[in-house]
Protein backbone atom coordinates (compact mmCIF):
# COMPACT_ATOMS: atom_id res chain seq x y z
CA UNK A 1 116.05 144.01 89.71
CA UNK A 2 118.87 146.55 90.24
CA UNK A 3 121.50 146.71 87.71
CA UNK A 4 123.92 146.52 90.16
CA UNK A 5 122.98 143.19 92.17
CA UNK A 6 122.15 142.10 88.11
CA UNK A 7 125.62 142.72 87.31
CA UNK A 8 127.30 140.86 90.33
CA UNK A 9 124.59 137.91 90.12
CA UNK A 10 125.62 137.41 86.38
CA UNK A 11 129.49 136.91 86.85
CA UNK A 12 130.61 140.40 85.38
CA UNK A 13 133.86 142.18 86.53
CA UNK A 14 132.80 143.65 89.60
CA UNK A 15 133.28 147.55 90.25
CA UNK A 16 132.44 147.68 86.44
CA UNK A 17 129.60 149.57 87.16
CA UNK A 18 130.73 151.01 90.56
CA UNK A 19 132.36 154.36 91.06
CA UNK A 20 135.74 155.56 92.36
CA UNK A 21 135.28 157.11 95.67
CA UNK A 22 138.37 159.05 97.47
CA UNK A 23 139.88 157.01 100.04
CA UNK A 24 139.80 157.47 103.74
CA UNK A 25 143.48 158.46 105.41
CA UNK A 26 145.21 157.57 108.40
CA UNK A 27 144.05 160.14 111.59
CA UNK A 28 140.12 160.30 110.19
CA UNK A 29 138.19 159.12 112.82
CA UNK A 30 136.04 156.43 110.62
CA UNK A 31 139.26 154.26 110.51
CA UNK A 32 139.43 154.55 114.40
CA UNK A 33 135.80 153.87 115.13
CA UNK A 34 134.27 150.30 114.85
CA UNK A 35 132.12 149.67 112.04
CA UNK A 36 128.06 149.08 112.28
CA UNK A 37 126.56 145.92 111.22
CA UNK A 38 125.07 145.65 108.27
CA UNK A 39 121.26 145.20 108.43
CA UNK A 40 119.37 146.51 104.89
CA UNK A 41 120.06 143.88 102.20
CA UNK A 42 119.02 146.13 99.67
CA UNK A 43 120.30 147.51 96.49
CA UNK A 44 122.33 150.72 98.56
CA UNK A 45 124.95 147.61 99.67
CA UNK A 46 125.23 146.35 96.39
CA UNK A 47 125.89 149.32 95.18
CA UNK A 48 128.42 150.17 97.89
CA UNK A 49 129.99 146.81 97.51
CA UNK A 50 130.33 147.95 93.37
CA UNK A 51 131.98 151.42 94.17
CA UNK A 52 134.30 149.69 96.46
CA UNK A 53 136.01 147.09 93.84
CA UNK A 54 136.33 150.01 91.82
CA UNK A 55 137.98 152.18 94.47
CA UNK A 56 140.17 149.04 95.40
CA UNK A 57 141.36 148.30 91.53
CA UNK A 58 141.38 152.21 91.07
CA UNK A 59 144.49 152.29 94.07
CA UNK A 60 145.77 149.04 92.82
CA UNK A 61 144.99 147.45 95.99
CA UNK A 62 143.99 144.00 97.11
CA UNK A 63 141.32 144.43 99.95
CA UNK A 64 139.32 147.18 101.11
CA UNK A 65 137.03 148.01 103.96
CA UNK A 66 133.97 150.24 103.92
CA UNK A 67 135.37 152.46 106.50
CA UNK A 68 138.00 152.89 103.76
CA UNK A 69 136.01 154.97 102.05
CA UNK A 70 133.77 156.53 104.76
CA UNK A 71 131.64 154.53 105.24
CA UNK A 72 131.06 153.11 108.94
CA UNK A 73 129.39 149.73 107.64
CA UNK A 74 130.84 145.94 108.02
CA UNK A 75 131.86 145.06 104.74
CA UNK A 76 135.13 144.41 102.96
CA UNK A 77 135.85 143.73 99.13
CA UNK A 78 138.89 141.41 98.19
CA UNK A 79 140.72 140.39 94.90
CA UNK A 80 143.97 138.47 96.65
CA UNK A 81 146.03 136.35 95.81
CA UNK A 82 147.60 133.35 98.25
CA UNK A 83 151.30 132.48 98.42
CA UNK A 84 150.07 129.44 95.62
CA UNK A 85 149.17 132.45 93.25
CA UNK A 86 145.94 131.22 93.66
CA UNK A 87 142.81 134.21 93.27
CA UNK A 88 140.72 135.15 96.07
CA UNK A 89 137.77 137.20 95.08
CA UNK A 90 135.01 138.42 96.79
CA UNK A 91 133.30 140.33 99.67
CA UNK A 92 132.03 139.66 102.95
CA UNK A 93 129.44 141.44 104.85
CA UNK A 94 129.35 141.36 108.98
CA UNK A 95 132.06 139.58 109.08
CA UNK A 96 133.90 138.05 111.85
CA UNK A 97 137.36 136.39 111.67
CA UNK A 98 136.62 132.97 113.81
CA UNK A 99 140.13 131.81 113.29
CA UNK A 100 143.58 133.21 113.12
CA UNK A 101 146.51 130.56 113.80
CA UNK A 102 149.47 128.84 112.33
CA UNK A 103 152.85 130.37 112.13
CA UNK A 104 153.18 133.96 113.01
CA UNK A 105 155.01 135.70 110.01
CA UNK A 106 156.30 139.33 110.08
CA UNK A 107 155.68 140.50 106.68
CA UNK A 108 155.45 143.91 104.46
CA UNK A 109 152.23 145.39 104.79
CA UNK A 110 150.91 148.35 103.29
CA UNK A 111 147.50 149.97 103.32
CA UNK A 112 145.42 152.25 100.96
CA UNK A 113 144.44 154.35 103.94
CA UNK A 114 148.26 154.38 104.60
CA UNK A 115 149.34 154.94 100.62
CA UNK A 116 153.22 154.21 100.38
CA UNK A 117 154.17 153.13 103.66
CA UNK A 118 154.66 149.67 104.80
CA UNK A 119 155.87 147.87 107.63
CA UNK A 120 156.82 144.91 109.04
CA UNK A 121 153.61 143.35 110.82
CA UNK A 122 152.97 140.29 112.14
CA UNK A 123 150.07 138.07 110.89
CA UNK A 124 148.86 134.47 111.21
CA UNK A 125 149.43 132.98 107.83
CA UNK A 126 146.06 130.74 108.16
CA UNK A 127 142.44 132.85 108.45
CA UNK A 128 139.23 132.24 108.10
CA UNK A 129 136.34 134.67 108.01
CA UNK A 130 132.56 133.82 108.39
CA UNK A 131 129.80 136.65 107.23
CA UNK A 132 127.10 137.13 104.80
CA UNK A 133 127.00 138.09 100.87
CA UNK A 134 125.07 140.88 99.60
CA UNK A 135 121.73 139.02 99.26
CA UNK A 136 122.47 137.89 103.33
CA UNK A 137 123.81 134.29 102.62
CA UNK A 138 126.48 132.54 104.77
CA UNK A 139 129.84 132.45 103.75
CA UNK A 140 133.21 131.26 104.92
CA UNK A 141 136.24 132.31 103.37
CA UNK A 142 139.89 130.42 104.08
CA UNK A 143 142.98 132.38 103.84
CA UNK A 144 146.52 131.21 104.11
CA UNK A 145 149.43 132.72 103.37
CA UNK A 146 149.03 136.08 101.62
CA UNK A 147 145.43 136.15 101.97
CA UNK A 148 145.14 135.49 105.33
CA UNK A 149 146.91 138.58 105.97
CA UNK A 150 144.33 140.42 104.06
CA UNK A 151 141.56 139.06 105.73
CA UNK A 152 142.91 139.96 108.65
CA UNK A 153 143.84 143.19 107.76
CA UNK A 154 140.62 144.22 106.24
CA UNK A 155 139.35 142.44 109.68
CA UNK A 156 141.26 144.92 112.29
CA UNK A 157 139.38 147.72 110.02
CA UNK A 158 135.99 146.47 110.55
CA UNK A 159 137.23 147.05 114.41
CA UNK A 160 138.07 150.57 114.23
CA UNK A 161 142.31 149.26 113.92
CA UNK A 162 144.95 149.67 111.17
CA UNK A 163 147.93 147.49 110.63
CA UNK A 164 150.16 150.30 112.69
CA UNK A 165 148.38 148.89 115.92
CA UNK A 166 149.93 146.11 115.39
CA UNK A 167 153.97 147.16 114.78
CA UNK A 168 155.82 147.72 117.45
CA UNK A 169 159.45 149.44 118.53
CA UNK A 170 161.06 150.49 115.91
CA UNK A 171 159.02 149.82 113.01
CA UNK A 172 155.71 151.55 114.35
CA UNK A 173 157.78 154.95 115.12
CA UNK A 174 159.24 154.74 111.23
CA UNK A 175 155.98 154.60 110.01
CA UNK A 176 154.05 157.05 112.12
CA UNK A 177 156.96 159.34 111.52
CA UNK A 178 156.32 159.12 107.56
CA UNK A 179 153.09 159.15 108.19
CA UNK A 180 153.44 162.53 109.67
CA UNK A 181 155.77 163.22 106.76
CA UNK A 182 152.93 162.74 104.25
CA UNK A 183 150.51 165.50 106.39
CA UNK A 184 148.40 163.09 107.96
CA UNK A 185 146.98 163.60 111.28
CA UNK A 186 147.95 160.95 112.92
């Protein structure tokens, strides 16, 4: 079996045995592009779902999509919490996000694509995501809160979008122009 499904399958850390892979910015054309479905199960997407915990927990982030780090594939990573404190961890491959409802909140948001910049951005605070694992078995993951804004977040990246799409008037114009700021193409 490979060590890196092994590892996962057994409850270790995960992104213990991944590596740390540089992070996509704001302007490359992966983040604008929507990701490809995911259709080899083997161990290449375990070990691509290993290097991206570590790349997450490397930039101290809470979510992260493959496009993230170059890689034009439908998966995300997540170690979240909810606005109970309550841990979220996981991944989801091919996802789609088959609800997004509830209250609207404008909240900070911040991206690793995006590092140091936030803006206010409005979000559903209830999600809820339906995919695959690693080994191609269903899953459904509920967000609220917190988390729902990363699974939508992480979502919108999967679809070629970042959370600057979604800010509007003043906010999106403070944030592109920092962007800028920081040498990014955007």
């Amino acid at each position: 079996m490979d060590r890196t499904l092994a590892v996962m399958r057994h409850g270790s850390i995960p992104g213990a045995s991944g590596r740390v892979r540089t992070l996509t910015l704001l302007g490359d054309p992966v983040l604008h592009t929507a990701c490809e479905e995911v259709t080899d199960f083997g161990p290449e997407l375990g070990r691509l779902i290993e290097d991206m915990f570590a790349t997450m927990y490397a930039a101290q982030g809470v979510g992260l999509a493959a496009n993230q780090i170059g890689v034009s594939k439908r998966v995300f990573v997540y170690d979240c919490p909810d606005d109970e404190d309550v841990r979220h961890l996981g991944h989801v491959v091919n996802p789609r996000l088959v609800e997004a409802d509830g209250v609207t909140v404008r909240g900070p948001e911040g991206c690793l694509s995006l590092p140091g910049l936030e803006a206010g951005t409005p979000r559903f605070d209830h999600a809820v995501v339906e995919g695959v694992d690693l080994r191609g078995e269903p899953v459904r993951v509920h967000g609220s809160g917190w988390f729902a804004r990363c699974l939508q977040h992480e979502c919108d990246h999967l679809e070629g979008g970042v959370y600057t799409d979604r800010v509007t008037g003043w906010r999106r114009r403070r944030v592109l122009r920092a962007a800028a700021r920081a040498s990014w193409n955007v």
